[in-house]
C-alpha atoms as a PDB file:
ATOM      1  CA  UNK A   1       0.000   0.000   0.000  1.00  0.00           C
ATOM      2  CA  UNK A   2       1.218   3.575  -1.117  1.00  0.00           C
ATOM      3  CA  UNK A   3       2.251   5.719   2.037  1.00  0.00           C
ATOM      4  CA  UNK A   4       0.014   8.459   0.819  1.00  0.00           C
ATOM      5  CA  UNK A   5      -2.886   5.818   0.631  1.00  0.00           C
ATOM      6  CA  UNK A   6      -2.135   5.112   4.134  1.00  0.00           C
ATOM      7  CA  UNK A   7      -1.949   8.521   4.961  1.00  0.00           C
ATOM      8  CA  UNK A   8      -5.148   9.522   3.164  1.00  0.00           C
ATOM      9  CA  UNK A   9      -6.936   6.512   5.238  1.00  0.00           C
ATOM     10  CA  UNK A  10      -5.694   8.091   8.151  1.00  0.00           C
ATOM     11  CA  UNK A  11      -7.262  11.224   7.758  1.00  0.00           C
ATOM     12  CA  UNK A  12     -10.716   9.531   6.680  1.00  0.00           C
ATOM     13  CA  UNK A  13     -10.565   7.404   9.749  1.00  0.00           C
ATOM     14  CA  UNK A  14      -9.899  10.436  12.213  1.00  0.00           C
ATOM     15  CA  UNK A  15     -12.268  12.477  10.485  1.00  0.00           C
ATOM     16  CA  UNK A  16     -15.062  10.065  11.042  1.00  0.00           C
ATOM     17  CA  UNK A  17     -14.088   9.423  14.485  1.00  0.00           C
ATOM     18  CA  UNK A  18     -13.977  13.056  14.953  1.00  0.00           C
ATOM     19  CA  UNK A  19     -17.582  13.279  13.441  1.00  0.00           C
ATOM     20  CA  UNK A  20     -18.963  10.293  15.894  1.00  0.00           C
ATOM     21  CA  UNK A  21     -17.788  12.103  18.644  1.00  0.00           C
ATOM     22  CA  UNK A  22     -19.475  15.681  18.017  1.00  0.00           C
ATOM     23  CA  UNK A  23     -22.837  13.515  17.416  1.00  0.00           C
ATOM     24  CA  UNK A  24     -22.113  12.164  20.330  1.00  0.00           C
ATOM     25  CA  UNK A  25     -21.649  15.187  22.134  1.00  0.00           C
ATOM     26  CA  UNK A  26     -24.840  16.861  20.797  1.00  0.00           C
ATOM     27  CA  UNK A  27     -26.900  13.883  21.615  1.00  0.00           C
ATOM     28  CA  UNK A  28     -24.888  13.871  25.452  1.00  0.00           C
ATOM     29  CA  UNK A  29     -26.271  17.756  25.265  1.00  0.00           C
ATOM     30  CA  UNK A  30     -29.919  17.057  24.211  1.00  0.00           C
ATOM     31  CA  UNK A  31     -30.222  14.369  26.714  1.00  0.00           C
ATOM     32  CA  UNK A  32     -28.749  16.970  29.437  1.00  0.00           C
ATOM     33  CA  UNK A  33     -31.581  19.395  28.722  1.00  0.00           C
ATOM     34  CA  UNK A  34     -34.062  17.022  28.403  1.00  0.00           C
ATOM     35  CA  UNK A  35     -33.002  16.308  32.228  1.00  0.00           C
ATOM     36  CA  UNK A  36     -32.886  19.493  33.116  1.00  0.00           C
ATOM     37  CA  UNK A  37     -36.575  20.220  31.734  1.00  0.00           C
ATOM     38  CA  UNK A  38     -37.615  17.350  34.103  1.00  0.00           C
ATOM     39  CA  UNK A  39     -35.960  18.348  36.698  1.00  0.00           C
ATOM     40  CA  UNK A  40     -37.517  22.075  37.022  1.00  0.00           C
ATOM     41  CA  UNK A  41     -40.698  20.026  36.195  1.00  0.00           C
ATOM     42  CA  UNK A  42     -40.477  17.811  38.598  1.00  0.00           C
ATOM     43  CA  UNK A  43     -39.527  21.299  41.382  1.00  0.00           C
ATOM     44  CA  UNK A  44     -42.693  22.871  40.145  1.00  0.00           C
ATOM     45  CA  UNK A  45     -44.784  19.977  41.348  1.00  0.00           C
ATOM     46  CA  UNK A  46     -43.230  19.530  44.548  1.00  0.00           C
ATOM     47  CA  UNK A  47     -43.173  22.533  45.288  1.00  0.00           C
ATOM     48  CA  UNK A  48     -46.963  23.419  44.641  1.00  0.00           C
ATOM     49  CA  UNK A  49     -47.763  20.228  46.654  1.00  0.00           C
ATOM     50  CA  UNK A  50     -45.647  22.064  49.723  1.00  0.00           C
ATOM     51  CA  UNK A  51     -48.772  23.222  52.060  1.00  0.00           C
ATOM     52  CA  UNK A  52     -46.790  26.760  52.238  1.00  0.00           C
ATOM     53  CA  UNK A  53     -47.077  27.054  48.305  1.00  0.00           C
ATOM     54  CA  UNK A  54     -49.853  29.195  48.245  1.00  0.00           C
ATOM     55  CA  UNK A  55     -49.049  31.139  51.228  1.00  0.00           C
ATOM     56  CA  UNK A  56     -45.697  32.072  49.850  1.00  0.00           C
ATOM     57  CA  UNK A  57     -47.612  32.954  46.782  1.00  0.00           C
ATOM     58  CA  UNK A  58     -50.047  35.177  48.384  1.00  0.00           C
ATOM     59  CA  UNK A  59     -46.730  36.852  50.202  1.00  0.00           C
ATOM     60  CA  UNK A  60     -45.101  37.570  46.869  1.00  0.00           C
ATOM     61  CA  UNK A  61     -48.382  38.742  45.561  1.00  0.00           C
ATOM     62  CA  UNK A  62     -48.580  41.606  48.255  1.00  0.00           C
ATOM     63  CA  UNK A  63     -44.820  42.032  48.265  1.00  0.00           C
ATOM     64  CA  UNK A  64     -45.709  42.739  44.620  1.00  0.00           C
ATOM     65  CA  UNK A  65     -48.669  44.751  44.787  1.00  0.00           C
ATOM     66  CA  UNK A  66     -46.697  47.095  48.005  1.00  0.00           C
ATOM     67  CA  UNK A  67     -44.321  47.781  45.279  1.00  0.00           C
ATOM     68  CA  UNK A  68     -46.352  49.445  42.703  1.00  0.00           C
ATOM     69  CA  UNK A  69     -48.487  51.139  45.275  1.00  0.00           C
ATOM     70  CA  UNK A  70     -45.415  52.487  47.154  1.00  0.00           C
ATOM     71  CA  UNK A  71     -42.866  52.882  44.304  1.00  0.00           C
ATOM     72  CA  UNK A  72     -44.585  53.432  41.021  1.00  0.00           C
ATOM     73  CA  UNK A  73     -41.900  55.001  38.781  1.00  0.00           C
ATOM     74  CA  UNK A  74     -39.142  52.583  40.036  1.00  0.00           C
ATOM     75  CA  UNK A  75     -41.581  49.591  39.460  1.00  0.00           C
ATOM     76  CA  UNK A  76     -42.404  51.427  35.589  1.00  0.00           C
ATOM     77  CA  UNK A  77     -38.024  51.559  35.437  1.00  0.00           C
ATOM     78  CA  UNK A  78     -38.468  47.801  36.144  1.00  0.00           C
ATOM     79  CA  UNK A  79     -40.930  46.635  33.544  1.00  0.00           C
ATOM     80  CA  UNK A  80     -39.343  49.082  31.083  1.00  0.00           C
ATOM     81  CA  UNK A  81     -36.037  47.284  31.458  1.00  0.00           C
ATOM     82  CA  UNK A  82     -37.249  43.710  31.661  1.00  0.00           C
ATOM     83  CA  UNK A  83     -39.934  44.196  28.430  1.00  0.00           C
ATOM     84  CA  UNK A  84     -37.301  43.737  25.688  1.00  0.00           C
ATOM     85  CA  UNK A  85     -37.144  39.943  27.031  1.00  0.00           C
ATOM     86  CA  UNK A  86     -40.627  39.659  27.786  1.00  0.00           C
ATOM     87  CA  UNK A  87     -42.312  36.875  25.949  1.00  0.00           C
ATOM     88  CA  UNK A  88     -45.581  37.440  27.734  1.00  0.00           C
ATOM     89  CA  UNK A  89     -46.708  38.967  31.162  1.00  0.00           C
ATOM     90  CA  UNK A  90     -44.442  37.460  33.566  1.00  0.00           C
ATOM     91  CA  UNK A  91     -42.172  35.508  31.297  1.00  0.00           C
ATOM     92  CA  UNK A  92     -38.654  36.069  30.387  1.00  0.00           C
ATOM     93  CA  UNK A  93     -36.500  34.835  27.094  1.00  0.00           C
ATOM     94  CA  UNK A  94     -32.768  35.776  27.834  1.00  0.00           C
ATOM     95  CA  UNK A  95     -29.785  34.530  26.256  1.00  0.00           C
ATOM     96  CA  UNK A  96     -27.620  36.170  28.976  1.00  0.00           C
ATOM     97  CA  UNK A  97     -27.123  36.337  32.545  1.00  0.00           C
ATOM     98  CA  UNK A  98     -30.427  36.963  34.490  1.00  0.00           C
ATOM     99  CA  UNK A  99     -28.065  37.890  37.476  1.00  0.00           C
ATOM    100  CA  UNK A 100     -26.651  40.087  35.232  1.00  0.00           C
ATOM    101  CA  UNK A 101     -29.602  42.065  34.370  1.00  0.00           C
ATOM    102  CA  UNK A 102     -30.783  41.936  38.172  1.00  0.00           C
ATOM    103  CA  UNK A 103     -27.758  43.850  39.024  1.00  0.00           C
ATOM    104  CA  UNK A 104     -27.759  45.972  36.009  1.00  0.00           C
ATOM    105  CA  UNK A 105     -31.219  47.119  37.418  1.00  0.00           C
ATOM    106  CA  UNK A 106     -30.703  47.399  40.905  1.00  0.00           C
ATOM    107  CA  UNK A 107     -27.762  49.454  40.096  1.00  0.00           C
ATOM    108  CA  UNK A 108     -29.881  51.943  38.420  1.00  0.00           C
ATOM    109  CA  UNK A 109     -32.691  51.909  40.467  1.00  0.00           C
ATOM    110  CA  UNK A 110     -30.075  52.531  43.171  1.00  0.00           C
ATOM    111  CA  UNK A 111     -29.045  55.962  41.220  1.00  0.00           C
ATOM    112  CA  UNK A 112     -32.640  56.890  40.196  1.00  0.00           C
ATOM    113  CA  UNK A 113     -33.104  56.778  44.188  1.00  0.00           C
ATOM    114  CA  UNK A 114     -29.977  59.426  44.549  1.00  0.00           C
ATOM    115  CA  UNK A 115     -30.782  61.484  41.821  1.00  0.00           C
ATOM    116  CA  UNK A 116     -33.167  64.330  42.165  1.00  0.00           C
ATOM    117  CA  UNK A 117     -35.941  63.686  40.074  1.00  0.00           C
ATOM    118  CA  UNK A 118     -38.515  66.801  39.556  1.00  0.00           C
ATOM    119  CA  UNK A 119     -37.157  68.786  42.159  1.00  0.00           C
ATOM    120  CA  UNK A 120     -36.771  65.995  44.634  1.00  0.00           C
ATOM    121  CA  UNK A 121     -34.643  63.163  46.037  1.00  0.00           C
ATOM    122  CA  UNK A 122     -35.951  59.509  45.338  1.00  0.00           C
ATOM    123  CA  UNK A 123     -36.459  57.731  48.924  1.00  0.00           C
ATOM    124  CA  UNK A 124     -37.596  54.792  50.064  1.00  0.00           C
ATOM    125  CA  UNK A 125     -41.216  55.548  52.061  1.00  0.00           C
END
């Protein structure tokens, strides 16, 4: 056998084996989300069978509804940042870093608070 012949088959043979290991990979990476999906399912559930479920539900809803009442324009800031990911009410699509964006708004809800605004100082009622 020719050495380039041998060296040609070499190439073919890594190639493939290189191939069969990125389909491998992807199919390692589909069944890793799948797994993940079940596992956040699988939260959900338990966590709405918890007894406290709906109380810490009902919390979050006043902790929710204090907010607007007390702090209108910063909760407006909030939507207004969060609506270019917004899929529908309450649902977020990010490619990035959630904690990211939490900061990101924090951080400039924190200045809106320092900043006069209309003649006065945001504060915290």
């Amino acid at each position: 056998m020719p050495a380039h012949s041998r060296h040609s088959t070499a190439s073919l043979r890594q190639l493939h084996d290189r191939r069969r290991l990125f389909t491998a990979l992807l199919q390692r990476r589909e069944e890793c989300t799948m797994l993940i999906t079940q596992l956040n399912d699988a939260l959900t559930l338990a966590e709405q069978r918890d007894p406290s479920y709906l109380q810490l539900k009902r919390a979050a809803e006043l902790a929710y509804d204090e907010l607007v009442r007390r702090h209108p324009d910063l909760y407006r800031h909030i939507r207004a940042a969060l609506q270019p990911y917004e899929t529908r009410c309450g649902r977020l699509s990010m490619t990035g870093s959630r904690s990211d964006l939490r900061r990101q708004v924090f951080a400039e809800l924190e200045r809106l608070r320092a900043a006069p605004l209309h003649g006065r100082a945001w504060q915290a009622r």
